[in-house]
N, C-alpha and C. Protein backbone atom coordinates (compact mmCIF):
# COMPACT_ATOMS: atom_id res chain seq x y z
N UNK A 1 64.39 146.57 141.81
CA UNK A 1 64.57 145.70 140.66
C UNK A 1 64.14 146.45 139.42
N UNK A 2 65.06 147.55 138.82
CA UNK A 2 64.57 148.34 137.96
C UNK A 2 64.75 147.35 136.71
N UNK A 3 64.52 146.37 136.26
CA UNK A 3 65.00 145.81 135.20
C UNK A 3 63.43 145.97 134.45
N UNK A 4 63.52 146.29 133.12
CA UNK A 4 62.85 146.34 132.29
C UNK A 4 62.66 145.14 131.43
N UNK A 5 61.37 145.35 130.61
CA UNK A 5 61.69 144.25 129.48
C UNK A 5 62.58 144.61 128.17
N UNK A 6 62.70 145.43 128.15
CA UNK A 6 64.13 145.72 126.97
C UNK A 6 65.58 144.99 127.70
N UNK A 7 65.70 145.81 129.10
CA UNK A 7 66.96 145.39 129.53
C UNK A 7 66.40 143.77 129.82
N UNK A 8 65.37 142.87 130.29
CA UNK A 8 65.82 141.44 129.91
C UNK A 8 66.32 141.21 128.60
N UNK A 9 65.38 141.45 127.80
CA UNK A 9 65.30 141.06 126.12
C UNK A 9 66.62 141.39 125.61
N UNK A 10 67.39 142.55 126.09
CA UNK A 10 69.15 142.73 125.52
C UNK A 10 69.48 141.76 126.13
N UNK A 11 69.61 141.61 127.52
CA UNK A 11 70.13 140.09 128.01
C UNK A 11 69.78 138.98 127.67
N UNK A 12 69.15 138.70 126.86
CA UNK A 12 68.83 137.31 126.16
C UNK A 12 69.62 137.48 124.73
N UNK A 13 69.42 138.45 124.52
CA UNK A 13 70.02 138.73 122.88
C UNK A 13 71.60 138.56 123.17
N UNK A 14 72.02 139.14 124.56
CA UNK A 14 73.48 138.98 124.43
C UNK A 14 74.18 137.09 124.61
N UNK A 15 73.09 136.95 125.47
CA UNK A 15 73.49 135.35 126.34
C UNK A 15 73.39 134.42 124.21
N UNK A 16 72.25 134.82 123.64
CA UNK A 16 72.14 134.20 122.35
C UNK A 16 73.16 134.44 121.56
N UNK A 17 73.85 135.88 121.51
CA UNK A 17 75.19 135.55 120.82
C UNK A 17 76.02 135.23 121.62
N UNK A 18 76.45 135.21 122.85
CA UNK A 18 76.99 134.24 123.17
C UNK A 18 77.50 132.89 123.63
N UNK A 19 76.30 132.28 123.18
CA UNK A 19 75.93 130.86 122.83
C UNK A 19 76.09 130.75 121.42
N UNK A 20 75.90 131.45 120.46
CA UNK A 20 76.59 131.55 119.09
C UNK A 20 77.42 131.35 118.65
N UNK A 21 77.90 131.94 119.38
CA UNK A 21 79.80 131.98 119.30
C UNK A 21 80.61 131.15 119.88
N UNK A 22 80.05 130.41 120.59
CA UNK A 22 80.90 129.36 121.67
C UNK A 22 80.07 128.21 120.47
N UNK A 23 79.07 128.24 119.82
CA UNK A 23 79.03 126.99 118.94
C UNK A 23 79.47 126.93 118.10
N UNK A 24 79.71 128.11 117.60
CA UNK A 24 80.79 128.03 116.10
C UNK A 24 82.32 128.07 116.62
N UNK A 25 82.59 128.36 117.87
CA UNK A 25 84.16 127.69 118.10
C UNK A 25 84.06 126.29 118.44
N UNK A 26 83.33 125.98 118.93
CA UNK A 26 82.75 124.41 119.27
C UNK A 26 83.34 123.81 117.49
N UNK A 27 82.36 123.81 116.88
CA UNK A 27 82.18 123.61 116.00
C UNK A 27 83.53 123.74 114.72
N UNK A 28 84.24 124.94 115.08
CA UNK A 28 85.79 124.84 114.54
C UNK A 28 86.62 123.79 115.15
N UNK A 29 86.74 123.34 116.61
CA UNK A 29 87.44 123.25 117.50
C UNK A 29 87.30 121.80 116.96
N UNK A 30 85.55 120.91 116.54
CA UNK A 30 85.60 119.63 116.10
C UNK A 30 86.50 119.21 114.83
N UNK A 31 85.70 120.38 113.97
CA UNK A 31 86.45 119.63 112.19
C UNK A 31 88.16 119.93 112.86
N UNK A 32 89.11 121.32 113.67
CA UNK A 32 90.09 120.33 113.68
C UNK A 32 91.06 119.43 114.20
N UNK A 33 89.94 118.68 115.42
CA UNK A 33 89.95 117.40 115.73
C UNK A 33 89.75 116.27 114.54
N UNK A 34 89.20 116.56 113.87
CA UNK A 34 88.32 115.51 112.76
C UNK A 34 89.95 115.69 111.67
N UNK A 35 90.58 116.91 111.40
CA UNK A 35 91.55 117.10 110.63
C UNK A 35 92.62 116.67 111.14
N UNK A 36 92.95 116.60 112.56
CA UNK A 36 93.93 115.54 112.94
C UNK A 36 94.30 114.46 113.07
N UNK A 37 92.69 113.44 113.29
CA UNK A 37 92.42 112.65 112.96
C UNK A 37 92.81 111.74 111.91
N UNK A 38 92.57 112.47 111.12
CA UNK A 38 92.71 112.34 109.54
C UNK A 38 94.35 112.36 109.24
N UNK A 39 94.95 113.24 109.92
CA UNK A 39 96.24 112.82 109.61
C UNK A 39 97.17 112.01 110.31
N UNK A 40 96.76 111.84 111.29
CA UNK A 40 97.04 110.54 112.41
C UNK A 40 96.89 109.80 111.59
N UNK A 41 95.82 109.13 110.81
CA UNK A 41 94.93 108.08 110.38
C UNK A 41 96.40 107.81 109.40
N UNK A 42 96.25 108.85 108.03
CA UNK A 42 97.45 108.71 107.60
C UNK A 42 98.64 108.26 107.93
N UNK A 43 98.91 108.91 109.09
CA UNK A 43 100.69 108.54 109.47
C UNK A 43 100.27 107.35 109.58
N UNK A 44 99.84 106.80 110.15
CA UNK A 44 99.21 105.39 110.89
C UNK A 44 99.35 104.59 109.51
N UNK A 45 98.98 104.53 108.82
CA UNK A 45 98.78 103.88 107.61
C UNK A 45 100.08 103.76 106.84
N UNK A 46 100.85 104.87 107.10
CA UNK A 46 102.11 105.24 106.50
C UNK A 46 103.07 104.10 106.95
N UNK A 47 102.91 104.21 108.56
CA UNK A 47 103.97 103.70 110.06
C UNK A 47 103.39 102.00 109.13
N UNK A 48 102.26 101.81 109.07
CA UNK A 48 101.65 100.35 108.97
C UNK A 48 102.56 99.91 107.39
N UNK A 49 102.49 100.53 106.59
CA UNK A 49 102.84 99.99 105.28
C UNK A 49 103.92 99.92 105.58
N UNK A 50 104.96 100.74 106.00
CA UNK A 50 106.53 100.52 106.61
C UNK A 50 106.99 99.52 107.25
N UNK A 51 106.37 98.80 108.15
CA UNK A 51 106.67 98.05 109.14
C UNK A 51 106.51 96.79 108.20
N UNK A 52 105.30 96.91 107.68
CA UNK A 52 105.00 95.53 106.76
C UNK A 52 106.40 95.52 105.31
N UNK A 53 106.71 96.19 104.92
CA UNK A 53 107.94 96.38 104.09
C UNK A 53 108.86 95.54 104.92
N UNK A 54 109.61 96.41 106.14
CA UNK A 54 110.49 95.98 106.97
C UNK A 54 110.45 94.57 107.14
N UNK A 55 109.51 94.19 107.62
CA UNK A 55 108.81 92.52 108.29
C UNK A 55 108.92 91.59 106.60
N UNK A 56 108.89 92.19 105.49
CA UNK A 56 108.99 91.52 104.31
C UNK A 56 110.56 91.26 104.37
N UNK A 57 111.36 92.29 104.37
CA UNK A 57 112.80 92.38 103.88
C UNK A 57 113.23 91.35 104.73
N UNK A 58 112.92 91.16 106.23
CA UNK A 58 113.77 90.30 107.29
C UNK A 58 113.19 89.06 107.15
N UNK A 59 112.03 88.35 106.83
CA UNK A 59 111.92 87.58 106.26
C UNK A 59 112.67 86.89 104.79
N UNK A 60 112.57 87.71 104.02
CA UNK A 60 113.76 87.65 103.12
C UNK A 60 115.07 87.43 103.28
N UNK A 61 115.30 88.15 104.30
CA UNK A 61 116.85 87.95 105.13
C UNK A 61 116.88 86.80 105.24
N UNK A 62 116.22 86.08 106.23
CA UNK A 62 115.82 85.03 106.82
C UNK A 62 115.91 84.07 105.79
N UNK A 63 115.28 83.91 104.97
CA UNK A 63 114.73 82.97 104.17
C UNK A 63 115.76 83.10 102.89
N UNK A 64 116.67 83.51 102.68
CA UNK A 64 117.58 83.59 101.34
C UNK A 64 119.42 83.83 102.26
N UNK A 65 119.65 85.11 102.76
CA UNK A 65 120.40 85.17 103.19
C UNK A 65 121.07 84.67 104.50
N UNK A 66 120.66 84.14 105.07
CA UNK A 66 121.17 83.21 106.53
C UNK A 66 121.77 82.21 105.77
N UNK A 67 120.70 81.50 105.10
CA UNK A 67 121.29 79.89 104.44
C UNK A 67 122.59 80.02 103.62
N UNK A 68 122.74 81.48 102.92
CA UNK A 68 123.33 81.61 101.79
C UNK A 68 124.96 81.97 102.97
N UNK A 69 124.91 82.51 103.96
CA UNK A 69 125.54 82.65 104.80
C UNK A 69 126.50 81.09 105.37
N UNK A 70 125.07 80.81 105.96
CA UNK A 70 126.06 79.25 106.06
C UNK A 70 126.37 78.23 105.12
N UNK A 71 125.83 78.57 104.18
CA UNK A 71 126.82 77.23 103.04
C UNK A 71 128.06 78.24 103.14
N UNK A 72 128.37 79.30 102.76
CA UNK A 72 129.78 80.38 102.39
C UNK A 72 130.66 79.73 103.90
N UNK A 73 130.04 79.88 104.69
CA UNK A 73 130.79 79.52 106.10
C UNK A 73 131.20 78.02 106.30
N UNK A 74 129.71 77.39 105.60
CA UNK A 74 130.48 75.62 105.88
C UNK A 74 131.32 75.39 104.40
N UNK A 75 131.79 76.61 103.17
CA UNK A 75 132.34 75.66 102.35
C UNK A 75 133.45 76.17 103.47
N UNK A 76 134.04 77.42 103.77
CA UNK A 76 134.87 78.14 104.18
C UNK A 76 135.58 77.54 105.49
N UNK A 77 135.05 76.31 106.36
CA UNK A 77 135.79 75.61 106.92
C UNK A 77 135.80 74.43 106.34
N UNK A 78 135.17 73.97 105.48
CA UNK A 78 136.04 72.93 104.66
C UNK A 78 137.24 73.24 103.97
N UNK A 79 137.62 74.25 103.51
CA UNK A 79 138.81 74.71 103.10
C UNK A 79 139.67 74.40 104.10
N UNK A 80 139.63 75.55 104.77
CA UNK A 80 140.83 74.96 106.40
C UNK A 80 140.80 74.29 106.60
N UNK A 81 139.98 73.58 107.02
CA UNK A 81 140.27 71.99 107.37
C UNK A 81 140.99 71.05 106.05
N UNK A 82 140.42 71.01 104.79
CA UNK A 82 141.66 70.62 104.11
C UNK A 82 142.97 71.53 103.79
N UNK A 83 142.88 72.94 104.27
CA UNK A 83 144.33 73.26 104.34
C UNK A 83 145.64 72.78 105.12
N UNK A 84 144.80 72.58 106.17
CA UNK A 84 145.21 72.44 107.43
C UNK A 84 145.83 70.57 107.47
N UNK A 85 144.78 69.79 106.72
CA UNK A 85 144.98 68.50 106.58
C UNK A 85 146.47 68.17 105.61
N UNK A 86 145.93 68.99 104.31
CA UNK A 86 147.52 69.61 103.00
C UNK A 86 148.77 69.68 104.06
N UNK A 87 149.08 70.73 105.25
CA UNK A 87 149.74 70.70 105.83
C UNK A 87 150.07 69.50 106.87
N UNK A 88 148.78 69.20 107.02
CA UNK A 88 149.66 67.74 107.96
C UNK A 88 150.63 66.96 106.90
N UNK A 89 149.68 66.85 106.26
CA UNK A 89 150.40 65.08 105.42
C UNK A 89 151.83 66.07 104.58
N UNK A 90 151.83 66.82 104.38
CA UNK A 90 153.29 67.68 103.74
C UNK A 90 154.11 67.44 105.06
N UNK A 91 153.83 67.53 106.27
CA UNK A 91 154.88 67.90 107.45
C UNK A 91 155.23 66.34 107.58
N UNK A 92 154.40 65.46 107.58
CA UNK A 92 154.51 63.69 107.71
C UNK A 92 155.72 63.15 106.29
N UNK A 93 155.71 64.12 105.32
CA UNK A 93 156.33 63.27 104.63
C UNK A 93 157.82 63.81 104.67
C-alpha cells in the first residue's frame, strides 16, 4: 500500500474538482430548466389568452349571429310560402 499522503491529498484535490464541476453543470443544467420553464409559462399564457379570444368570438357567434341567421331564414320562408300561395290563387283564377 505505497500510497502516500501527497498521493491521498492529490486524490482529494482531484475528487474536489470533480465535485466542482458536476455542481456547476448541475447548476447550468437548473437555470436551463428554470429558462424553459419560463417559456412554457409563456406559451401557456399565450395558448390561455387565445382560447379565451376564441371562446369570446363563439359566444358572439352564438349570441348575435345564430338569431340573426334565423330571422333571415324565417323571413326567407315566409316569402315562399307567400310565393307559392301568389301562385295558388293565380292558378285558381
Amino acid at each position: 500500500h505505497g500510497k502516500t499522503i501527497n498521493d491521498i491529498a492529490a486524490g482529494s484535490a482531484d475528487i474536489s474538482h470533480t465535485l466542482d464541476g458536476l455542481r456547476k453543470e448541475m447548476d447550468e443544467d437548473m437555470n436551463n430548466v428554470h429558462l424553459a420553464l419560463s417559456d412554457l409559462s409563456a406559451t401557456d399564457k399565450k395558448i390561455i389568452a387565445n382560447t379565451k379570444e376564441i371562446s369570446a368570438e363563439m359566444v358572439s357567434y352564438r349570441d348575435t349571429y345564430m338569431p340573426l341567421m334565423e330571422k333571415i331564414t324565417s323571413m326567407h320562408q315566409e316569402i315562399v310560402k307567400q310565393r307559392l300561395l301568389n301562385k295558388e290563387e293565380k292558378n285558381e283564377d
